[in-house]
PDB file of N, CA and C in Angstrom:
ATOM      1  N   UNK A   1     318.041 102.880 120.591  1.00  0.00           N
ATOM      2  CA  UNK A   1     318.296 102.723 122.008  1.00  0.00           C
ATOM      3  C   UNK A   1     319.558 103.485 122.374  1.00  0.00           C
ATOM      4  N   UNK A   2     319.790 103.944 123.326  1.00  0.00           N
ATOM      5  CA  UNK A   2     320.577 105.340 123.801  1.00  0.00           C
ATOM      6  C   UNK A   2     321.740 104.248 124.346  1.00  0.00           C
ATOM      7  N   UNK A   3     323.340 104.553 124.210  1.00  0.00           N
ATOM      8  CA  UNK A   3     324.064 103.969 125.088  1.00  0.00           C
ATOM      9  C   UNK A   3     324.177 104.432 126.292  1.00  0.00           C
ATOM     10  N   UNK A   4     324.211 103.278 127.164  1.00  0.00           N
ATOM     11  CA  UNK A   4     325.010 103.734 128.506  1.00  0.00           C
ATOM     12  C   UNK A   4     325.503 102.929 129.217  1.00  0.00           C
ATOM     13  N   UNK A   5     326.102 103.705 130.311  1.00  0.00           N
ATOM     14  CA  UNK A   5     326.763 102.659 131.238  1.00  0.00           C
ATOM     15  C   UNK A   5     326.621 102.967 132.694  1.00  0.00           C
ATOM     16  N   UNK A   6     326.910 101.545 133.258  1.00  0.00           N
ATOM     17  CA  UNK A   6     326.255 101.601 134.870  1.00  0.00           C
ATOM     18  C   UNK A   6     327.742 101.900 135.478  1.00  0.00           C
ATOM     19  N   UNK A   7     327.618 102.658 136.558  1.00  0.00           N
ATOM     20  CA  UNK A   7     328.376 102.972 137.417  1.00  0.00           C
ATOM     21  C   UNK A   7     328.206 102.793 138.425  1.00  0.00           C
ATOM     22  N   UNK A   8     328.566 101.910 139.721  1.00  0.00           N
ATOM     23  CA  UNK A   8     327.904 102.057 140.966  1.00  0.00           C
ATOM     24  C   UNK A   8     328.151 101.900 142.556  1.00  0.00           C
ATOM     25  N   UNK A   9     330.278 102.816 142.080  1.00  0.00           N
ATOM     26  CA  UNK A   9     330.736 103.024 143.110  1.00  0.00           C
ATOM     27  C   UNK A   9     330.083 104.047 144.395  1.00  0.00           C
ATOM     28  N   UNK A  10     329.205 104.521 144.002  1.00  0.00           N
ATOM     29  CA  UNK A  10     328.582 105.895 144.748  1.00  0.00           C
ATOM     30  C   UNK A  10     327.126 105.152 145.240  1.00  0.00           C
ATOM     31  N   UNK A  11     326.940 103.548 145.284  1.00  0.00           N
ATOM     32  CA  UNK A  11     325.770 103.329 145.566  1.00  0.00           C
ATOM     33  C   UNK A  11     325.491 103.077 146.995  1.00  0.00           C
ATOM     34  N   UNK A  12     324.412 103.562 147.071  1.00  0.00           N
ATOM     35  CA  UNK A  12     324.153 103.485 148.688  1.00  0.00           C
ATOM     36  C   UNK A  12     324.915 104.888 149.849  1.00  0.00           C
ATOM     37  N   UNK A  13     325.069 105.889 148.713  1.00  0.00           N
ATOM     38  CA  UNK A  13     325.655 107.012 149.440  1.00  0.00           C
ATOM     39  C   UNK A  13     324.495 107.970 149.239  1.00  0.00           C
ATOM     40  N   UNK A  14     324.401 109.062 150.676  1.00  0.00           N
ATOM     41  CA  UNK A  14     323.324 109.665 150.809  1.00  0.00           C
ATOM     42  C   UNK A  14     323.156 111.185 150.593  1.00  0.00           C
ATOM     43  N   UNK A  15     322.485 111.262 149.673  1.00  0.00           N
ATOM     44  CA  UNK A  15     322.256 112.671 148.857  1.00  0.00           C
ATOM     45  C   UNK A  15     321.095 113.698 149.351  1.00  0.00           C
ATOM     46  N   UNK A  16     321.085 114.818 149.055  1.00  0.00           N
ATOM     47  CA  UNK A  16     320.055 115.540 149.076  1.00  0.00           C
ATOM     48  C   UNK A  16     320.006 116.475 147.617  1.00  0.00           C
ATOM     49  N   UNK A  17     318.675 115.918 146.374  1.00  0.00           N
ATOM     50  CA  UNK A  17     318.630 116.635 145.316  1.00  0.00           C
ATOM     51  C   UNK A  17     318.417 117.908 145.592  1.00  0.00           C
ATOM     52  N   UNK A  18     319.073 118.957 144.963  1.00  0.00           N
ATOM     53  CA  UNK A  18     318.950 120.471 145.044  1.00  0.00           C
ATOM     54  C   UNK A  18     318.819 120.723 143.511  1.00  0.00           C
ATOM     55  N   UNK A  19     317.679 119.976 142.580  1.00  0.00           N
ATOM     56  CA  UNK A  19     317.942 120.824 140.864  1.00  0.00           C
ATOM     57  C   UNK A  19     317.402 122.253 141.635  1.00  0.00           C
ATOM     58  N   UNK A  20     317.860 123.279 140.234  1.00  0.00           N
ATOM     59  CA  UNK A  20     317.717 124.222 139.608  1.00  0.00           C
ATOM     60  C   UNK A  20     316.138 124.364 139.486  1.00  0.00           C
ATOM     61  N   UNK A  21     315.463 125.996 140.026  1.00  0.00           N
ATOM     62  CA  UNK A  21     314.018 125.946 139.667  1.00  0.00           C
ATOM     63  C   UNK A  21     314.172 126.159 138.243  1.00  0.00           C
ATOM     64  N   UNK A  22     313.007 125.644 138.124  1.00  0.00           N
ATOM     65  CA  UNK A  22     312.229 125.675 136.640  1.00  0.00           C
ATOM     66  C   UNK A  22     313.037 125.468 135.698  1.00  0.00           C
ATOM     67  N   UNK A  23     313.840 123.951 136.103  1.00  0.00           N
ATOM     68  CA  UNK A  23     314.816 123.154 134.754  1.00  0.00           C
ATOM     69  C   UNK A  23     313.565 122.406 133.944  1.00  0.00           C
ATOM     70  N   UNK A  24     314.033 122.500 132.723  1.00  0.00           N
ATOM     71  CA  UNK A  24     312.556 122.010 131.734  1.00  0.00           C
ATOM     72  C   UNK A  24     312.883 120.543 132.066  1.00  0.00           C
ATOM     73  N   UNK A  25     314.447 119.995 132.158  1.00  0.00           N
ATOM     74  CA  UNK A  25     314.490 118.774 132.038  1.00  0.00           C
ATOM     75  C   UNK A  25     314.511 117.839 132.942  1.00  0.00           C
ATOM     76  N   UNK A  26     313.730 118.902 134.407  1.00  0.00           N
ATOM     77  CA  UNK A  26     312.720 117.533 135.398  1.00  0.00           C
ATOM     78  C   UNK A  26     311.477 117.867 135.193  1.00  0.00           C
ATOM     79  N   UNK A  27     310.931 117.191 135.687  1.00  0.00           N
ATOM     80  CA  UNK A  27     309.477 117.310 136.307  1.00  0.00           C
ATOM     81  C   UNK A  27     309.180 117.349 137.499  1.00  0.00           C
ATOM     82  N   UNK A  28     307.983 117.200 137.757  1.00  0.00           N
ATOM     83  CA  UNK A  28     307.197 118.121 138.898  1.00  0.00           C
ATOM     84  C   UNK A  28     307.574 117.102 140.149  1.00  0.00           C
ATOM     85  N   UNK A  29     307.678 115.614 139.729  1.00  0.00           N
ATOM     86  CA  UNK A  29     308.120 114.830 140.433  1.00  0.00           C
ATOM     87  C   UNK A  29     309.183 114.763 141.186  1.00  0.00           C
ATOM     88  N   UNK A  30     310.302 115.433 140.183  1.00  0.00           N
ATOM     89  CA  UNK A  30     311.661 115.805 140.838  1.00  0.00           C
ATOM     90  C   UNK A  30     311.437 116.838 141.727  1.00  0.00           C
ATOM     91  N   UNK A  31     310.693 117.863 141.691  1.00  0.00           N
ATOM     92  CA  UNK A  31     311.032 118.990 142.641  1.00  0.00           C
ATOM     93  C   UNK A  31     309.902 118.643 143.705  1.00  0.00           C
ATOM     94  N   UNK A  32     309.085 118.023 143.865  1.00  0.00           N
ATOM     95  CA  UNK A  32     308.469 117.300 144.867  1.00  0.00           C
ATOM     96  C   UNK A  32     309.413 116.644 145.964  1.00  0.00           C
ATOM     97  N   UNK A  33     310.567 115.479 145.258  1.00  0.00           N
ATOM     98  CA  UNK A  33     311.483 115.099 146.113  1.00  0.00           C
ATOM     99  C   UNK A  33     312.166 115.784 146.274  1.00  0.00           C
ATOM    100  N   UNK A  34     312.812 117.178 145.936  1.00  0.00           N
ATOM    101  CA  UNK A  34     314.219 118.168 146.117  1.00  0.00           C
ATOM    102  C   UNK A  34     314.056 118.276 147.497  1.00  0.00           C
ATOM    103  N   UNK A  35     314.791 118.452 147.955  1.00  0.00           N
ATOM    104  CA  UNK A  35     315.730 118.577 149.456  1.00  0.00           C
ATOM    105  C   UNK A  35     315.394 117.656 150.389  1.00  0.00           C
ATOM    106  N   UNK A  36     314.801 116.587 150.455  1.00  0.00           N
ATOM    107  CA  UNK A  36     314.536 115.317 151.006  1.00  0.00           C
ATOM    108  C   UNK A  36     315.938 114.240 150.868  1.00  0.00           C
ATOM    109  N   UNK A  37     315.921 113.274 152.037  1.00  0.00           N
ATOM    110  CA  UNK A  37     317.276 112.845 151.879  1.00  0.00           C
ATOM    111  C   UNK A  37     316.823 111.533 151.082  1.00  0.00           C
ATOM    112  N   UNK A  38     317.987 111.097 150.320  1.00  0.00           N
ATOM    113  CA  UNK A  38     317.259 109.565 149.814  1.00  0.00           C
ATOM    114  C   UNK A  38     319.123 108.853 148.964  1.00  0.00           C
ATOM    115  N   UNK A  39     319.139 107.858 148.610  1.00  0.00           N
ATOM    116  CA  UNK A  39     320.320 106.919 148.663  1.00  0.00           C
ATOM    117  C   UNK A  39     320.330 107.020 147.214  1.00  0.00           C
ATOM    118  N   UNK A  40     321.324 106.937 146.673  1.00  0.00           N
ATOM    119  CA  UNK A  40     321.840 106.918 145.187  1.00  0.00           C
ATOM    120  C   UNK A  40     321.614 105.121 145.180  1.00  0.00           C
ATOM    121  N   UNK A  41     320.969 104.690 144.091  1.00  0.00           N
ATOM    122  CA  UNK A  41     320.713 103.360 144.123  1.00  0.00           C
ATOM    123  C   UNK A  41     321.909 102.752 143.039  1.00  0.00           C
ATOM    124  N   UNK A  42     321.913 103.549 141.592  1.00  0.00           N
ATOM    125  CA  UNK A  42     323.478 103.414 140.804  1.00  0.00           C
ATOM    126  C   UNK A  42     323.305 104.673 139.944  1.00  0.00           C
ATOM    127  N   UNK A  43     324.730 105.255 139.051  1.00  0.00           N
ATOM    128  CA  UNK A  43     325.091 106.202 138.468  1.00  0.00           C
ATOM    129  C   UNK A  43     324.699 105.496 136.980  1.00  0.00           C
ATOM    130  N   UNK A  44     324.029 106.422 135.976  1.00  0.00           N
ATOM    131  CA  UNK A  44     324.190 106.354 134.637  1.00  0.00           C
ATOM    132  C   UNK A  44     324.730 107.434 133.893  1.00  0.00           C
ATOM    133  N   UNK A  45     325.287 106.485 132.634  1.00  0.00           N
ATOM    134  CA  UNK A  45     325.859 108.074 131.916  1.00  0.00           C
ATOM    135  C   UNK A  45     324.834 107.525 130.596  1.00  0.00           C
ATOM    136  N   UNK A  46     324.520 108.660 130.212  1.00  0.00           N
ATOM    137  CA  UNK A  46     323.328 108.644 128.670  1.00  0.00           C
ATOM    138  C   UNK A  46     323.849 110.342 128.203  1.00  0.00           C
ATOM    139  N   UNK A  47     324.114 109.742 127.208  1.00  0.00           N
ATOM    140  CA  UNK A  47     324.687 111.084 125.781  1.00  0.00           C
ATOM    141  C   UNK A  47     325.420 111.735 126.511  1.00  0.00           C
ATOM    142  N   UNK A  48     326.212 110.854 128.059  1.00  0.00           N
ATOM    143  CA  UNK A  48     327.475 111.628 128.146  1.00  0.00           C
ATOM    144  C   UNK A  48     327.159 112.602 128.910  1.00  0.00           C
ATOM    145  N   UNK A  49     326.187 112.642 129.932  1.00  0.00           N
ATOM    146  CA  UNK A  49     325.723 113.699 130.867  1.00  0.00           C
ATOM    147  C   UNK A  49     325.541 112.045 132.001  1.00  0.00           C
ATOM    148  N   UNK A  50     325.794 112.095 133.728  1.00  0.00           N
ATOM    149  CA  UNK A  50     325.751 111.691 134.405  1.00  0.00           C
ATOM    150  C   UNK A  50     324.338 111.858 135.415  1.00  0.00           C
ATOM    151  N   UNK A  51     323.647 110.415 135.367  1.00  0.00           N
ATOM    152  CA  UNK A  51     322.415 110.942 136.197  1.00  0.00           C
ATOM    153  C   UNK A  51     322.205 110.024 137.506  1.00  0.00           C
ATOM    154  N   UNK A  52     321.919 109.970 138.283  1.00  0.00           N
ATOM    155  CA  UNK A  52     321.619 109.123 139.685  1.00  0.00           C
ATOM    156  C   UNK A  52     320.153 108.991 139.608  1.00  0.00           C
ATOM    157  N   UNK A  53     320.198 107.230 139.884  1.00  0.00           N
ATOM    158  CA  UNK A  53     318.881 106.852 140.380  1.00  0.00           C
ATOM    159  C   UNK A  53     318.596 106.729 141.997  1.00  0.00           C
ATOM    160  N   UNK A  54     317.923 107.605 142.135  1.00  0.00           N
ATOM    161  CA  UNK A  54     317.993 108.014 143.708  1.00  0.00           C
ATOM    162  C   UNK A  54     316.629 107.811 144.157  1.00  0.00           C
ATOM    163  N   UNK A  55     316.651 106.760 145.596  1.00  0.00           N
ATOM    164  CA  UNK A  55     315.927 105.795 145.739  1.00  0.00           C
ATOM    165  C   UNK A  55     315.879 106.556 147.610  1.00  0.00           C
ATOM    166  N   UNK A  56     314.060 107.249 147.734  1.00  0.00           N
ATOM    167  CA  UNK A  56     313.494 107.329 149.179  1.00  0.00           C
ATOM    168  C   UNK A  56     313.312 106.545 149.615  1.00  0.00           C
ATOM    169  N   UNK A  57     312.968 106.529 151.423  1.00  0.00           N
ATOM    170  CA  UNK A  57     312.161 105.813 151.809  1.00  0.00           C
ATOM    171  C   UNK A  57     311.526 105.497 151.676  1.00  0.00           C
ATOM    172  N   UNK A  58     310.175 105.905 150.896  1.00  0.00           N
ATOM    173  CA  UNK A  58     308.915 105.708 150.742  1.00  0.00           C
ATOM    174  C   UNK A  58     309.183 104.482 149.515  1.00  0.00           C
ATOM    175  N   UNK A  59     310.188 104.484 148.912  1.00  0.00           N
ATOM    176  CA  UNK A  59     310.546 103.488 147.788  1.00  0.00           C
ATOM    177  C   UNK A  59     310.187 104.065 146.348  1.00  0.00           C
ATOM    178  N   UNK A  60     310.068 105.049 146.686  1.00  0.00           N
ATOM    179  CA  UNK A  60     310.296 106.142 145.091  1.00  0.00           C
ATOM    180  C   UNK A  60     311.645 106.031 145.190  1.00  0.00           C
ATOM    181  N   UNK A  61     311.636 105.769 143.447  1.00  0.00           N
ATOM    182  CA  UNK A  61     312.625 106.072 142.670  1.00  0.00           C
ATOM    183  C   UNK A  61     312.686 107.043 141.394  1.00  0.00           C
ATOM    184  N   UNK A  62     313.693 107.998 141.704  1.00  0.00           N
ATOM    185  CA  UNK A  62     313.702 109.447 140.773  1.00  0.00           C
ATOM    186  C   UNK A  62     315.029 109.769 140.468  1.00  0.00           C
ATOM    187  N   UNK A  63     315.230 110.160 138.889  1.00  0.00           N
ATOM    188  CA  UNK A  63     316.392 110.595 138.512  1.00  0.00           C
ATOM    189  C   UNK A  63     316.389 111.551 138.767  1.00  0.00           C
ATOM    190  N   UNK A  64     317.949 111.969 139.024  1.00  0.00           N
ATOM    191  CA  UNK A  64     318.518 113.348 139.144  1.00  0.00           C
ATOM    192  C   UNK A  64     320.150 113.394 138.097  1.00  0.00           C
ATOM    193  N   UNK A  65     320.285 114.672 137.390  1.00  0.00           N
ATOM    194  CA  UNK A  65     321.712 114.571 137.459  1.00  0.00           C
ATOM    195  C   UNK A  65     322.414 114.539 138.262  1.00  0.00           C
ATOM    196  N   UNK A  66     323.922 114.083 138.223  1.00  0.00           N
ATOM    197  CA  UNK A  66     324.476 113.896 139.679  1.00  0.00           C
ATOM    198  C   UNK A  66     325.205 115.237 140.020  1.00  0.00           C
ATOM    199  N   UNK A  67     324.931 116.351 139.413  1.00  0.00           N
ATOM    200  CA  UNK A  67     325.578 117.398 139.953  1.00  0.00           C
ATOM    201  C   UNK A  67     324.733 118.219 140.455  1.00  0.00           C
ATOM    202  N   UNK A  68     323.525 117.404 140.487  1.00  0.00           N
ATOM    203  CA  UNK A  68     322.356 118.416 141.293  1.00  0.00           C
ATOM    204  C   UNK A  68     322.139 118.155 142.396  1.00  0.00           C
ATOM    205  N   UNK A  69     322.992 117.217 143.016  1.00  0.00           N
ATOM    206  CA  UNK A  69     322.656 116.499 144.593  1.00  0.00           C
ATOM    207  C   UNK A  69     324.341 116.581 145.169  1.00  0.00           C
ATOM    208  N   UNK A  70     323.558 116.613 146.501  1.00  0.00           N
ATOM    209  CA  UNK A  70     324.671 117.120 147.775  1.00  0.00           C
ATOM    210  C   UNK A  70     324.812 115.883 148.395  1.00  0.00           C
ATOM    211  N   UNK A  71     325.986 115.167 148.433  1.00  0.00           N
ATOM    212  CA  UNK A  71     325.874 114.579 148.761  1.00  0.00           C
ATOM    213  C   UNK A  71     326.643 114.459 150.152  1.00  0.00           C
ATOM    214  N   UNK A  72     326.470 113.352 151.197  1.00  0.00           N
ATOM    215  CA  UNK A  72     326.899 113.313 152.248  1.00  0.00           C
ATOM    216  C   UNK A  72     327.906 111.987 152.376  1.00  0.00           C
ATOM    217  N   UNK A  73     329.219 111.903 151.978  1.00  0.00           N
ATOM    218  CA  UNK A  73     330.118 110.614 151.644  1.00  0.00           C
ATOM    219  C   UNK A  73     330.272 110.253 152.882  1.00  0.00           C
ATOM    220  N   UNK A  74     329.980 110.834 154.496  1.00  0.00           N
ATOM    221  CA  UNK A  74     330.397 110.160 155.929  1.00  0.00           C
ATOM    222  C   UNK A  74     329.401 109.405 156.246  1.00  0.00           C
ATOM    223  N   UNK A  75     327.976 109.480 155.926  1.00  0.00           N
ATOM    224  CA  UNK A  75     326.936 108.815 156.305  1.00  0.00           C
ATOM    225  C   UNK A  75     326.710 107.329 155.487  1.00  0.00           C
ATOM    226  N   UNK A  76     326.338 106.608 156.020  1.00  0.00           N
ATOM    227  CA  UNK A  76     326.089 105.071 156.609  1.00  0.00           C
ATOM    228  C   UNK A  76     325.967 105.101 155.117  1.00  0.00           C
ATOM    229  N   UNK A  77     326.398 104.503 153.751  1.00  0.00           N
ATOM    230  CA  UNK A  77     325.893 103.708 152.777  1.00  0.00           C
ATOM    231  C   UNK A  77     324.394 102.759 152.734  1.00  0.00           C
ATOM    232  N   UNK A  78     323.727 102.766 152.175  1.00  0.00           N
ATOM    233  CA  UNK A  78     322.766 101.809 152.285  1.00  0.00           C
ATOM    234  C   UNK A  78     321.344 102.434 151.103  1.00  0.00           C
ATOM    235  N   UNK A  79     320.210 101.723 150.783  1.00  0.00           N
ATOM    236  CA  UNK A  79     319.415 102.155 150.031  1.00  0.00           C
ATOM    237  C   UNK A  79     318.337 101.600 150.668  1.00  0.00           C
ATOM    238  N   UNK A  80     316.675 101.838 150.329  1.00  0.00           N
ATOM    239  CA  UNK A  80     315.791 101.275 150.754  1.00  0.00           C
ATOM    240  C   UNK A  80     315.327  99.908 150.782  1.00  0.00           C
ATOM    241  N   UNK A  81     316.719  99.287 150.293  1.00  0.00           N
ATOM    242  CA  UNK A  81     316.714  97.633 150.390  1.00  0.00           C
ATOM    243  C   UNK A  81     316.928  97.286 151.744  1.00  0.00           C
ATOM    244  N   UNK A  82     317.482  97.904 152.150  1.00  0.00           N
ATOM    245  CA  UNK A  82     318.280  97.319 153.426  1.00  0.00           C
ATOM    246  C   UNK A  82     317.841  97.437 154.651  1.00  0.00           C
ATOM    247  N   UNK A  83     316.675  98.765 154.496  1.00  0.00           N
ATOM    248  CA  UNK A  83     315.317  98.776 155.580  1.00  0.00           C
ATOM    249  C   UNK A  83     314.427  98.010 155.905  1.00  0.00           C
ATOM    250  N   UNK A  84     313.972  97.185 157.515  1.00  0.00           N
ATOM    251  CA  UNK A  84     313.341  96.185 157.749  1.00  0.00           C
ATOM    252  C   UNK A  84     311.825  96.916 156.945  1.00  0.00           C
ATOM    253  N   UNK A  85     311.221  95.343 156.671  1.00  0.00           N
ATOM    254  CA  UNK A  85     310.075  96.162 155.611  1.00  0.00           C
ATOM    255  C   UNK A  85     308.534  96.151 156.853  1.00  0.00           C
TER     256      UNK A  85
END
């Protein structure tokens, strides 16, 4: 089992993923969501590389590293919890 740790001062802040084309280490899923806006839900670190679980409207949830997303620190905090359902 891989160590890690939760981080989750950055939660509920609003990103837009921008990976890299044709990184082997997303999938098709990730670049489906790229440039769509969606809420960092919490930060993990695994083998010491930083990744965000980043949570749409639609209530997909998709990792990104966190240096692949833009993020927007003035806009409203919040995640798809907090949307009337």
């Amino acid at each position: 089992m891989s160590d890690h740790r939760h981080r989750t001062p950055l939660r509920g802040t609003e990103v837009i993923p921008r990976p890299q084309p044709d990184n082997p280490e997303y999938s098709a899923v990730n670049y489906r969501y790229a440039g769509q806006t969606g809420h960092i839900h919490e930060v993990v670190e695994i083998g010491g590389r930083e990744l965000a679980k980043v949570g749409f409207d639609d209530r997909k949830i998709v990792y990104y590293f966190l240096e692949d997303l833009e993020r927007d620190d003035a806009a409203d905090k919040r995640t798809f919890h907090d949307l009337p359902e």
